[in-house]
Every structure is written in structure tokens, then in C-alpha cells.
Protein backbone atom coordinates (compact mmCIF):
# COMPACT_ATOMS: atom_id res chain seq x y z
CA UNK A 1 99.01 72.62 149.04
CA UNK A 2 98.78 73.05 145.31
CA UNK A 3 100.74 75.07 143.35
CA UNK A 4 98.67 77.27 140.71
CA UNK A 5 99.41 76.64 137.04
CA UNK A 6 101.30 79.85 136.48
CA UNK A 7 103.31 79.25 139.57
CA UNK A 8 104.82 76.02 138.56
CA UNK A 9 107.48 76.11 137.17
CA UNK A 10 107.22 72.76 134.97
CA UNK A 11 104.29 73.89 133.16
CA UNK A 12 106.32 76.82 131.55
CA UNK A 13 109.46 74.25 130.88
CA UNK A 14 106.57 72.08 129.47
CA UNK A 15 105.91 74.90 126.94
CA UNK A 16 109.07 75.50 126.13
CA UNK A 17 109.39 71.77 125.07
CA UNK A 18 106.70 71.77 123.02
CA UNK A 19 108.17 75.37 121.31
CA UNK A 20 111.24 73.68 121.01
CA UNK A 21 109.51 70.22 119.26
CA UNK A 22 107.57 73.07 117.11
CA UNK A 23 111.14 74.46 115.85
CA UNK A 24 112.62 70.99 115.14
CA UNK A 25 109.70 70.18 113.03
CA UNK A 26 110.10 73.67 111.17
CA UNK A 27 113.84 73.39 110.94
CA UNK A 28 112.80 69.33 109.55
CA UNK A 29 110.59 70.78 106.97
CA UNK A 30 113.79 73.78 105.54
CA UNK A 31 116.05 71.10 105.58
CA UNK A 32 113.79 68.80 103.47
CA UNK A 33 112.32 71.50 101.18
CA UNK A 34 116.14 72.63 100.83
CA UNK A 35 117.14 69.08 99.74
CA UNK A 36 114.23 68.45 97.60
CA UNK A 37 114.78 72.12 95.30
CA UNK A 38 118.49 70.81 94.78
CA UNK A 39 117.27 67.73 93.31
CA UNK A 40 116.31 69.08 89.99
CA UNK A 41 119.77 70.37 90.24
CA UNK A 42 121.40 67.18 91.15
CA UNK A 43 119.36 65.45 88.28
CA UNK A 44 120.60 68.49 85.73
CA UNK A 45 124.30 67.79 86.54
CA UNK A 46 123.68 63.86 86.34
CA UNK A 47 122.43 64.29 82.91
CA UNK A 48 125.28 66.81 81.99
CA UNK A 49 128.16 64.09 82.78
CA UNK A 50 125.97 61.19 81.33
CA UNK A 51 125.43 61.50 77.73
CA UNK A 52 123.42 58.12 76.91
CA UNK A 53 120.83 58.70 80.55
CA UNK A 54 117.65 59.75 79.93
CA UNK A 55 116.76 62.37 83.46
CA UNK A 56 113.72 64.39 82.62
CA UNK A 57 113.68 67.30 85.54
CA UNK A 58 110.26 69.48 85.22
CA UNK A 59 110.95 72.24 88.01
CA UNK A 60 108.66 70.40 90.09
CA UNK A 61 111.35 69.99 92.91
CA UNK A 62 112.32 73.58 93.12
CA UNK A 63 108.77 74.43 93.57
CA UNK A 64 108.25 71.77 95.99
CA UNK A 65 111.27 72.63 97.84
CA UNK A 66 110.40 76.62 98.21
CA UNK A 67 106.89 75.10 99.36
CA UNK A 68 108.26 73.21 102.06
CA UNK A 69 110.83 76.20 103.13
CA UNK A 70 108.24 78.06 103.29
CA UNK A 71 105.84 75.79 105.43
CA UNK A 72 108.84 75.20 107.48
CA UNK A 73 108.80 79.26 108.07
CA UNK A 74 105.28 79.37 108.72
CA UNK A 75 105.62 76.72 111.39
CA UNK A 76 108.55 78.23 113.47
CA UNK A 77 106.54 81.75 113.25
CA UNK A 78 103.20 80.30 114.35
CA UNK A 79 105.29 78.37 117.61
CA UNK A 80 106.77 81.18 118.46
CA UNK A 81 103.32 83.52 117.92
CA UNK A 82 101.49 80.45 120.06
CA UNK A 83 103.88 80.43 122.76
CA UNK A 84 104.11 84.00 123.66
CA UNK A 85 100.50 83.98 123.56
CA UNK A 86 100.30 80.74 126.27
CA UNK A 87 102.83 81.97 128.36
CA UNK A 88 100.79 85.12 128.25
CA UNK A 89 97.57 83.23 129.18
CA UNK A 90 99.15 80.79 131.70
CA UNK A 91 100.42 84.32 133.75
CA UNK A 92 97.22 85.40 133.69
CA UNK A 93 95.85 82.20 134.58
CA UNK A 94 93.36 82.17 131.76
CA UNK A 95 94.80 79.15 129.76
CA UNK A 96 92.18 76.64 128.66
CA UNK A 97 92.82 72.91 127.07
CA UNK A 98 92.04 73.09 123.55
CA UNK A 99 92.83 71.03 120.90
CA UNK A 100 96.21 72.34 118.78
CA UNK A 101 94.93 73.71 115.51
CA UNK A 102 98.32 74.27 114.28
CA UNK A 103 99.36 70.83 114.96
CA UNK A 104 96.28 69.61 113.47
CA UNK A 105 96.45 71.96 110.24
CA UNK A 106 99.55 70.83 109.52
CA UNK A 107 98.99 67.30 109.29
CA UNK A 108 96.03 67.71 106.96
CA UNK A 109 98.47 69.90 104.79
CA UNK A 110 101.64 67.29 105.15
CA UNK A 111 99.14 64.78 104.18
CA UNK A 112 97.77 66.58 101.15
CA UNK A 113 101.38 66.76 100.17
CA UNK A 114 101.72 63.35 100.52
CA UNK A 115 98.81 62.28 98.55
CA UNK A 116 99.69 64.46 96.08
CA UNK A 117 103.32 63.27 95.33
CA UNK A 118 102.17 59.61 95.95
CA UNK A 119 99.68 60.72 93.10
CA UNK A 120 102.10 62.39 91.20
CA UNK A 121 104.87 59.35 91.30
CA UNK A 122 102.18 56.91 90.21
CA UNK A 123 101.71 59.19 87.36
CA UNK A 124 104.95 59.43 86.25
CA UNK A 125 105.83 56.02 86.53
């Protein structure tokens, strides 16, 4: 005997893993953005109690910091949007193996990021 999808109870801990996973990487990308819009800050103090260093801060990391909050919001939203809507489907018995779209988008956009500041370092240096 074979339990059905939506009465097993694994497959809806199994979800709530991969919500969970979907958070941490959200919560990853706040804490990362946060830390990167301080830098400028950091760098504007440095050069404040250093009179002879040269720190040249262009308001790139604030930007880049509310970019990445932001992302990281978008992500935690769209888990929690995606897994009321399987847990919906997986009730209903309707669920279907497709390929995650949100996990997908956001490694394309993570890696446009990370061209970008590889570009952007290269540049500056």
C-alpha cells in the first residue's frame, strides 16, 4: 500500500525545508546587502581619522546594498507565495515536477551581479 502524495506526511516537511532553505538564502542576501551599504560608510569614517589615505567612496555600495535588501525581500516573498501555492496543489493532488523558475531566475540575476562587480573591480583597479 502506497500512501498518496498529499497524505504523506514527508512530502509537506520536504516543502517546508525547501521554504525554510528559501528564507536562509533571503535572510543571506539582507545580511550581505546590509553589510555592503555600510561600506561606503566604513570607508567615509576611515578617511575621516586618516588624513594622508587616499579612500574614494562613489555611493556605489549603498546602492548595491539596497539592491541586495531588496532581492533578499523579493526572495522570502516569492518562497512564501510558492509554498502556499504547493501545499495548495499537493492537497489537491494536482502538483506537477517542474523545474524551479525562482531558483533558476535568481542565479542568472546573482550571476549578472557577479559579472558586473567582477567587471566593475577590474575597472577600478
Amino acid at each position: 500500500m502506497t500512501n498518496e502524495p498529499q497524505d504523506d506526511p514527508r512530502v509537506y516537511f520536504a516543502a517546508e525545508r525547501t521554504l525554510l532553505a528559501w528564507l536562509r538564502t533571503g535572510l543571506g542576501l539582507i545580511g550581505v546587502g546590509f553589510a555592503v551599504a555600510r561600506f561606503g560608510l566604513f570607508l567615509r569614517e576611515f578617511q575621516a581619522t586618516q588624513p594622508l589615505a587616499r579612500v574614494h567612496s562613489t555611493g556605489l555600495s549603498k546602492w548595491s546594498g539596497i539592491a541586495l535588501v531588496a532581492l533578499g525581500v523579493i526572495v522570502n516573498v516569492s518562497a512564501a507565495l510558492r509554498h502556499i501555492q504547493l501545499v495548495r496543489q499537493l492537497r489537491a493532488g494536482t502538483w506537477e515536477p517542474t523545474v524551479s523558475t525562482g531558483g533558476v531566475l535568481l542565479s542568472l540575476v546573482l550571476a549578472a551581479i557577479g559579472v558586473a562587480m567582477a567587471v566593475w573591480l577590474v575597472a577600478v583597479h
